[in-house]
Protein backbone atom coordinates (compact mmCIF):
# COMPACT_ATOMS: atom_id res chain seq x y z
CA UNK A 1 21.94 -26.66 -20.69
CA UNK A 2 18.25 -26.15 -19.99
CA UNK A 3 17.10 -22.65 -20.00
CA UNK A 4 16.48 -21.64 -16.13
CA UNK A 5 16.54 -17.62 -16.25
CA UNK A 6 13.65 -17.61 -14.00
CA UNK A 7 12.96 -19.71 -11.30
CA UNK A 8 9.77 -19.99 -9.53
CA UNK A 9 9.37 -20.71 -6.54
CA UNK A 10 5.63 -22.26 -5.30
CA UNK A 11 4.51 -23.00 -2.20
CA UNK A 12 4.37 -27.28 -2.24
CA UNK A 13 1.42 -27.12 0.65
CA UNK A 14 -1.00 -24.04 -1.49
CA UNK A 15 -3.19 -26.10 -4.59
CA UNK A 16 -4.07 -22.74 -5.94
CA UNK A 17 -0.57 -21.48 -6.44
CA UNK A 18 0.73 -25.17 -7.79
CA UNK A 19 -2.03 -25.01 -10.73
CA UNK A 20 -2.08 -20.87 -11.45
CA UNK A 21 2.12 -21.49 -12.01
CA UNK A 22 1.26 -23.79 -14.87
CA UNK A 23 0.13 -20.92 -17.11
CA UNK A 24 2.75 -18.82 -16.05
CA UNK A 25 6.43 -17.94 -18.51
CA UNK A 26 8.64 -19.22 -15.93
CA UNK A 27 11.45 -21.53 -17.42
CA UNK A 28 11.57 -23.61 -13.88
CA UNK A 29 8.47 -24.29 -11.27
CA UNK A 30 10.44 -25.34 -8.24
CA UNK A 31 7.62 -26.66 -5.95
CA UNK A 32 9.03 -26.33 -2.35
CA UNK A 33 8.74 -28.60 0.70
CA UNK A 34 10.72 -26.60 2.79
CA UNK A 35 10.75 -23.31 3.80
CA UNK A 36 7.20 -22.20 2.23
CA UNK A 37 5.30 -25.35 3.84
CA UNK A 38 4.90 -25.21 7.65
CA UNK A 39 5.91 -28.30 9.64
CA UNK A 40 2.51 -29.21 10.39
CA UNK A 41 1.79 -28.75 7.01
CA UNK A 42 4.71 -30.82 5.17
CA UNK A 43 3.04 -34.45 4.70
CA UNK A 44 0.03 -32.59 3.08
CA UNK A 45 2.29 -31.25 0.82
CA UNK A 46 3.93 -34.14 -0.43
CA UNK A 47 0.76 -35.46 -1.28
CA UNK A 48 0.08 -32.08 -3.21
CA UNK A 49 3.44 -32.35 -5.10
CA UNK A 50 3.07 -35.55 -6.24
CA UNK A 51 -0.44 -35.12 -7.75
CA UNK A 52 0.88 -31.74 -9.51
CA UNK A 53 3.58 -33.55 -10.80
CA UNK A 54 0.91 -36.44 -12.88
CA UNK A 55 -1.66 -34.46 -13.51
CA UNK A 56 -0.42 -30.73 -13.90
CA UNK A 57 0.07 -29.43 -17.72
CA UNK A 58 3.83 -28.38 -17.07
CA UNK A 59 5.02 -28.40 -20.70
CA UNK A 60 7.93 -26.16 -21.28
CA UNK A 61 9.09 -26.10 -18.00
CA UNK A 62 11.61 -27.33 -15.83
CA UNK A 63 9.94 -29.48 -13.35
CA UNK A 64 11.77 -29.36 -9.95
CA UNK A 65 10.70 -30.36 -6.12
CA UNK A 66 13.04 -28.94 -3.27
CA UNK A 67 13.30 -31.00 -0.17
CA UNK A 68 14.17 -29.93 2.71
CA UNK A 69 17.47 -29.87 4.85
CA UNK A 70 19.14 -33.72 4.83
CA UNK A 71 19.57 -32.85 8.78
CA UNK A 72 15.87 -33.08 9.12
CA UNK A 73 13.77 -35.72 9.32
CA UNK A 74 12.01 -34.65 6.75
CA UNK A 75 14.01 -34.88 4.03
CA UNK A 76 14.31 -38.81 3.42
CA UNK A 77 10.76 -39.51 3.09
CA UNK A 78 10.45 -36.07 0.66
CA UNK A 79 12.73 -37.90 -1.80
CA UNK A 80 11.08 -41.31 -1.01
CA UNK A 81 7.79 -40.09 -1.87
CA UNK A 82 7.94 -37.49 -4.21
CA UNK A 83 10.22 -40.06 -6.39
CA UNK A 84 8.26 -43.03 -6.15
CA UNK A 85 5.25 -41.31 -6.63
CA UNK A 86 6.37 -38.77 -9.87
CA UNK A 87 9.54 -39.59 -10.51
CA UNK A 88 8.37 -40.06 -14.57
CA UNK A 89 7.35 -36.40 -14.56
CA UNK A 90 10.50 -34.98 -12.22
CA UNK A 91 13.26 -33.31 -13.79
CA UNK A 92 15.75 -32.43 -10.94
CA UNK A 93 15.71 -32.28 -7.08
CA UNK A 94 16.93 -29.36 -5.18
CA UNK A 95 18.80 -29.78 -2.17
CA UNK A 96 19.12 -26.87 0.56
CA UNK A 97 21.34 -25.99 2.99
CA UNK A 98 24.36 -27.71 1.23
CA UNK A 99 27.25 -27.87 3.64
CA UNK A 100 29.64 -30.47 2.09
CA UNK A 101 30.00 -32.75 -1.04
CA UNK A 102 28.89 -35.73 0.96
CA UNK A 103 24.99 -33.86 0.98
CA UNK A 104 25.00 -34.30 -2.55
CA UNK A 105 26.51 -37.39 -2.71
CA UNK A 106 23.77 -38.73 -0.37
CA UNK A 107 21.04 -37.22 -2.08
CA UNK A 108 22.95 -39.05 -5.44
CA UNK A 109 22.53 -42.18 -3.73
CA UNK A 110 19.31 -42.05 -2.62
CA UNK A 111 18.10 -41.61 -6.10
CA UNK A 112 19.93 -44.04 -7.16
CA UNK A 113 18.42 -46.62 -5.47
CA UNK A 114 15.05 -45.36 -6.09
CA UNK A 115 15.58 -45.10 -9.70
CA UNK A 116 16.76 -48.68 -9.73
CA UNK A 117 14.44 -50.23 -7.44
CA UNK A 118 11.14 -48.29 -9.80
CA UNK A 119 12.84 -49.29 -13.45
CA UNK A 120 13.52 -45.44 -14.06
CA UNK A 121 16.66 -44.62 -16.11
CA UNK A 122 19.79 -43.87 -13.55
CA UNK A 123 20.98 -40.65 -13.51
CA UNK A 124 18.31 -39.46 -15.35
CA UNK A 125 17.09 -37.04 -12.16
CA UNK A 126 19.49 -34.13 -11.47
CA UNK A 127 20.44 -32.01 -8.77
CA UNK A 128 20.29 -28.39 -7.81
CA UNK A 129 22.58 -27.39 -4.69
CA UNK A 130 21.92 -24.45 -2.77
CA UNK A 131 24.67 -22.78 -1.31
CA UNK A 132 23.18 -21.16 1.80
CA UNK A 133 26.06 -20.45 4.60
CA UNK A 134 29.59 -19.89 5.21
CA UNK A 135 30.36 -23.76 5.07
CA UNK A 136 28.87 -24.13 2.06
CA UNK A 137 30.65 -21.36 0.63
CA UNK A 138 34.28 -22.51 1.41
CA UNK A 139 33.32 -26.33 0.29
CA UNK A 140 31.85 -25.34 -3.09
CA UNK A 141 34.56 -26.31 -5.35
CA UNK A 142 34.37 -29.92 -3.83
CA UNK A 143 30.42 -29.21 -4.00
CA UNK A 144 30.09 -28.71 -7.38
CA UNK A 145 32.41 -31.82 -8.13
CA UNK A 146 30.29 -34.14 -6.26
CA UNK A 147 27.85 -35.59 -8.23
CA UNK A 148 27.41 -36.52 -12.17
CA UNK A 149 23.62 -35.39 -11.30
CA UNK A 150 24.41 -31.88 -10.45
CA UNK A 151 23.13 -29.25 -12.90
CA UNK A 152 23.01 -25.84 -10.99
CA UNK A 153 24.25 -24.23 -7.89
CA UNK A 154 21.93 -22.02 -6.20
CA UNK A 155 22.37 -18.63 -3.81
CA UNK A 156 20.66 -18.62 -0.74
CA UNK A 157 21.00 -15.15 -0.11
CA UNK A 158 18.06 -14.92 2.94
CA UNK A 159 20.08 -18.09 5.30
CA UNK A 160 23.70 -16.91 3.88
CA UNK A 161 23.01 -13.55 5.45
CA UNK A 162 22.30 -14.47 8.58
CA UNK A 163 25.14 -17.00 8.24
CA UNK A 164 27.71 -14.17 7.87
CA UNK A 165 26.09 -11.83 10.52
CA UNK A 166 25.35 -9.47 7.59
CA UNK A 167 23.58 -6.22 9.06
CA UNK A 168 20.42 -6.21 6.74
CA UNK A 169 16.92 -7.74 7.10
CA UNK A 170 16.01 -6.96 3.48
CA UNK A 171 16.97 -10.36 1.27
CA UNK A 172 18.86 -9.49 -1.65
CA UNK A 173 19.61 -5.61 -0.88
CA UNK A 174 22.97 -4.16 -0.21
CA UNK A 175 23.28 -4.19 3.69
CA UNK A 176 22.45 -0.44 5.08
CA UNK A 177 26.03 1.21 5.81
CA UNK A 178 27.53 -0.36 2.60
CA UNK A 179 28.15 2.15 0.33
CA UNK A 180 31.15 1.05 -1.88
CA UNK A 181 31.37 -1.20 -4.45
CA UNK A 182 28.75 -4.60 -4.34
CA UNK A 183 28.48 -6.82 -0.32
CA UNK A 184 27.61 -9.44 -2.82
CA UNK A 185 30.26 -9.80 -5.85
CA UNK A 186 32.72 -11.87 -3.98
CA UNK A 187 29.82 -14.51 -3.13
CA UNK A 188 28.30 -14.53 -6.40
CA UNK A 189 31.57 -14.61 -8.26
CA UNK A 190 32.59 -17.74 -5.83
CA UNK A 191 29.62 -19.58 -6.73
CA UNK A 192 29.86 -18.60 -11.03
CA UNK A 193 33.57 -19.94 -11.07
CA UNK A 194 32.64 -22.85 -9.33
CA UNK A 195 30.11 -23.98 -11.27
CA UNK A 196 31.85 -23.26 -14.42
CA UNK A 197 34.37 -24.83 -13.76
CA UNK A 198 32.83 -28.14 -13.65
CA UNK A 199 29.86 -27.23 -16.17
CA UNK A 200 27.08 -26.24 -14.09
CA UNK A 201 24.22 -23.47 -14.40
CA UNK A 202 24.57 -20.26 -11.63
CA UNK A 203 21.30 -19.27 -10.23
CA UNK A 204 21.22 -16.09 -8.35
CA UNK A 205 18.62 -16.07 -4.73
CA UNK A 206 15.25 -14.33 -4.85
CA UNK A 207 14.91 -10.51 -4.44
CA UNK A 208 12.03 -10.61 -1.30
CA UNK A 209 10.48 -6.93 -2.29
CA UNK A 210 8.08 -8.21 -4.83
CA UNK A 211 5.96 -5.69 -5.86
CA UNK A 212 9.59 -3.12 -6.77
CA UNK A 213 9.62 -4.77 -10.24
CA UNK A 214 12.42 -2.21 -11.00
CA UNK A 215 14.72 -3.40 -8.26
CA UNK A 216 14.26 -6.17 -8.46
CA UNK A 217 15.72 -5.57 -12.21
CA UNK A 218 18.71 -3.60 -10.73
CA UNK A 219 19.86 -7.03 -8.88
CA UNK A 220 19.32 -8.94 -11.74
CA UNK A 221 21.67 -7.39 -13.68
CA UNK A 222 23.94 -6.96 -11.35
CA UNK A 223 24.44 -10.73 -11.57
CA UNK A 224 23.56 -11.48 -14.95
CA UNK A 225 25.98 -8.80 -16.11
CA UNK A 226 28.30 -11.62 -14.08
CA UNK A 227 27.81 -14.07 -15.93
CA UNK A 228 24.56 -16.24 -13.99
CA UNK A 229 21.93 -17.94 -16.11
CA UNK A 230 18.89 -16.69 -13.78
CA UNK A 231 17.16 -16.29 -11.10
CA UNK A 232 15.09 -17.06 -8.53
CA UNK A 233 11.25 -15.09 -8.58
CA UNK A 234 9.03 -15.34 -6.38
CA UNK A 235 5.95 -13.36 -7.67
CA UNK A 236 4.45 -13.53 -11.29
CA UNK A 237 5.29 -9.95 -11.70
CA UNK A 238 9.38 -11.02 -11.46
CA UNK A 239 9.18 -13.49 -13.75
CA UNK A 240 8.78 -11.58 -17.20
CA UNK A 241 12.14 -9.18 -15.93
CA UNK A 242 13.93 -12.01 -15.25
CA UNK A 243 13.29 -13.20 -18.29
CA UNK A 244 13.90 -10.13 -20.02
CA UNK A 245 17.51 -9.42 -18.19
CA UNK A 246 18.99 -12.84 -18.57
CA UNK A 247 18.42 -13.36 -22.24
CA UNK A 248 20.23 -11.12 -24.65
CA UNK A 249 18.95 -8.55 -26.69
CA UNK A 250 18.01 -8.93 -30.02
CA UNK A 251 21.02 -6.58 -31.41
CA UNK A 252 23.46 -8.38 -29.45
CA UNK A 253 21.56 -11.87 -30.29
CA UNK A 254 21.95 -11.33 -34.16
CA UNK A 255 25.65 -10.00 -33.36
CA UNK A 256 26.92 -13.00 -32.26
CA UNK A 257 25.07 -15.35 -34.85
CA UNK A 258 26.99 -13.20 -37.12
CA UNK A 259 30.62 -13.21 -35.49
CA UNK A 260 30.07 -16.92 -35.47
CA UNK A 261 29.06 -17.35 -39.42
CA UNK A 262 31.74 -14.55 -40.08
CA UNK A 263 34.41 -16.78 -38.17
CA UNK A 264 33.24 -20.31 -39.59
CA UNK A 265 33.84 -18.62 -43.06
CA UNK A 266 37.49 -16.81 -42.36
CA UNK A 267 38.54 -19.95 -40.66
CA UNK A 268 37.56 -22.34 -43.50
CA UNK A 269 36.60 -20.92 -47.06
CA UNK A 270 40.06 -18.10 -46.38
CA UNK A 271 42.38 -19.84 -43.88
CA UNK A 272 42.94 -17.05 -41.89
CA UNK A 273 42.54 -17.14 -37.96
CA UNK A 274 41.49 -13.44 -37.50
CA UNK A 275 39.50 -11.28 -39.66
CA UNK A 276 37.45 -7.88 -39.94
CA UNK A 277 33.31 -8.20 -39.35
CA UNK A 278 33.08 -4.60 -40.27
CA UNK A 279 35.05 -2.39 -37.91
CA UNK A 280 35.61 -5.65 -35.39
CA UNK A 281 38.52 -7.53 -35.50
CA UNK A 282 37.22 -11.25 -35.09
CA UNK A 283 39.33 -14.01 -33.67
CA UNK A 284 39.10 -17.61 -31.68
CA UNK A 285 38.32 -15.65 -28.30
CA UNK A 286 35.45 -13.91 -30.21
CA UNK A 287 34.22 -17.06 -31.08
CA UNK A 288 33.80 -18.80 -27.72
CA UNK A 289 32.66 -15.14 -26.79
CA UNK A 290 29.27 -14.88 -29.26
CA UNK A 291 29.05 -19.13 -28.88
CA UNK A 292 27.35 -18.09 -25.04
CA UNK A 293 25.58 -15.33 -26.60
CA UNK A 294 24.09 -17.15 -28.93
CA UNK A 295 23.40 -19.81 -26.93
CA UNK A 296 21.33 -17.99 -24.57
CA UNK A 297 19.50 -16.35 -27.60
CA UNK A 298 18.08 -19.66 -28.67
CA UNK A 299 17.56 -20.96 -25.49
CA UNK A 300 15.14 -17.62 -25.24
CA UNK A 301 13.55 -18.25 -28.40
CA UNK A 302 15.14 -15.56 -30.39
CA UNK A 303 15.05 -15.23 -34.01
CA UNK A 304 17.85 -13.81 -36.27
CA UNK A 305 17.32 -11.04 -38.36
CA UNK A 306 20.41 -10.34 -39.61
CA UNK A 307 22.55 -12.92 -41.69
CA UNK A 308 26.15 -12.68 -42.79
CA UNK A 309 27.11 -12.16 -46.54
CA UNK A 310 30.43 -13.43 -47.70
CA UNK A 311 32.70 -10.71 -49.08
CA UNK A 312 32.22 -10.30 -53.20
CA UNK A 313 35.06 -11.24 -55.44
């Protein structure tokens, strides 16, 4: 799994933006055709995508375009293009506005016959869905089965809300009134069980007060307490907290590299299918436990500092 604990969105139709997000920490650069470029202002953008794509320095980072709505008429010619024109230097697509697993499936298609048709590997561009209504919502186990491409489903909290009638105007905020409990854990646990269960990353939406760095840090946890790999920023001055709250901490880092050395050893060198790591008993479910741990620590670039010492003689 690539790692996507921040998400950044750019407008595709600004220059400046596209080649300032270059030098910035995100771990995805999701250059948008949809919502951030005005319709007048959408070919222009292609155009701008495109040549960011070839000629931008984008090492380290996820490179993804997001079309806009299949039920535009927009939306072919974004995948056309962009594809055709970058499609060496494109790592995923993201699709909006998901509805049903036939969206994905056409966007599958589509790519398919582009990647064919330009000699680029098949399958080799994936697909992030965004989950942005009530439709989408009941459809998303058959969503996140549709497509070998798919890599991450997405919450679209700003569309969803007005979807559901939800009494806010404040994207990503607890609606005024609800005091008890989370409006959002249902959602956001619908969309993590999906997409584990068929493999996929969870992205939480975008938090639209940018400069409250420390809300903005309250949501975050909220979902990557859940379980969610990242999320979506939309300001440079999100992007280091979202970095910060989806990757573990160093303690708990070094924890798990040391359940898992502790376990390899019990299992193997003793035979025994629980054991003591000092005051912790250790067994299979601790294993697959510190495995995601651990996982996320390297994908952040952590470092171990502690190492495990077999038990003397």
């Amino acid at each position: 799994m690539r790692s996507r604990r921040s998400t950044l969105a750019v407008p595709g139709s600004n220059p400046r933006f596209i080649e300032k997000a270059q030098g910035l920490p995100a771990d995805e650069i999701f250059l948008d055709l949809e919502d951030a470029v005005a319709p007048s202002a959408k070919e222009e953008a292609r155009k701008n995508v495109v040549a960011a794509l070839n000629e931008g320095d984008w090492d380290g980072k996820i490179r993804v375009v997001r079309i806009n709505d299949l039920r535009t008429h927009w939306a072919y010619r974004d995948v056309i293009e962009v594809v055709e024109g970058a499609g060496a230097k494109l790592d995923c697509l993201m699709l909006p506005k998901v509805q049903e697993p036939d969206d994905v499936r056409w966007l599958d298609r589509l790519l398919t016959q582009i990647e064919t048709a330009m000699g680029y590997p098949v399958g080799r561009i994936g697909i992030e869905a965004q989950i942005e209504d009530a439709r989408g919502m009941t459809n998303i186990d058959a969503i996140a089965a549709s497509s070998p491409r798919l890599e991450t489903l997405i919450f679209g909290p700003g569309d969803f809300m007005a979807s559901i009638n939800m009494k806010t105007l404040v994207v990503g905020e607890q609606p005024p009134g609800y005091t008890e409990g989370d409006a959002y854990h249902y959602i956001l646990m619908r969309i993590l069980l999906a997409a584990r269960a068929h493999d996929l990353q969870a992205i939480d939406g975008p938090y639209f007060n940018v400069r409250d760095v420390e809300s903005f840090k309250r949501v975050a946890r909220r979902s990557a307490a859940l379980g969610f790999d990242g999320k979506w920023v939309l300001h440079p001055s999100q992007i280091e907290a979202a970095n910060e709250v989806f990757s573990p901490t160093q303690e708990d880092y070094d924890h798990a590299e040391l359940i898992l050395d502790a376990y390899e050893y019990y299992t193997t060198v003793e035979g025994r299918g629980a054991a003591m790591l000092g005051d912790e008993m250790i067994d299979e479910a601790s294993r697959k436990m510190a495995l995601v741990i651990a996982a996320k620590g390297r994908a952040a670039g952590l470092r171990r500092t502690k190492f495990f010492q077999p038990p003397a003689d």
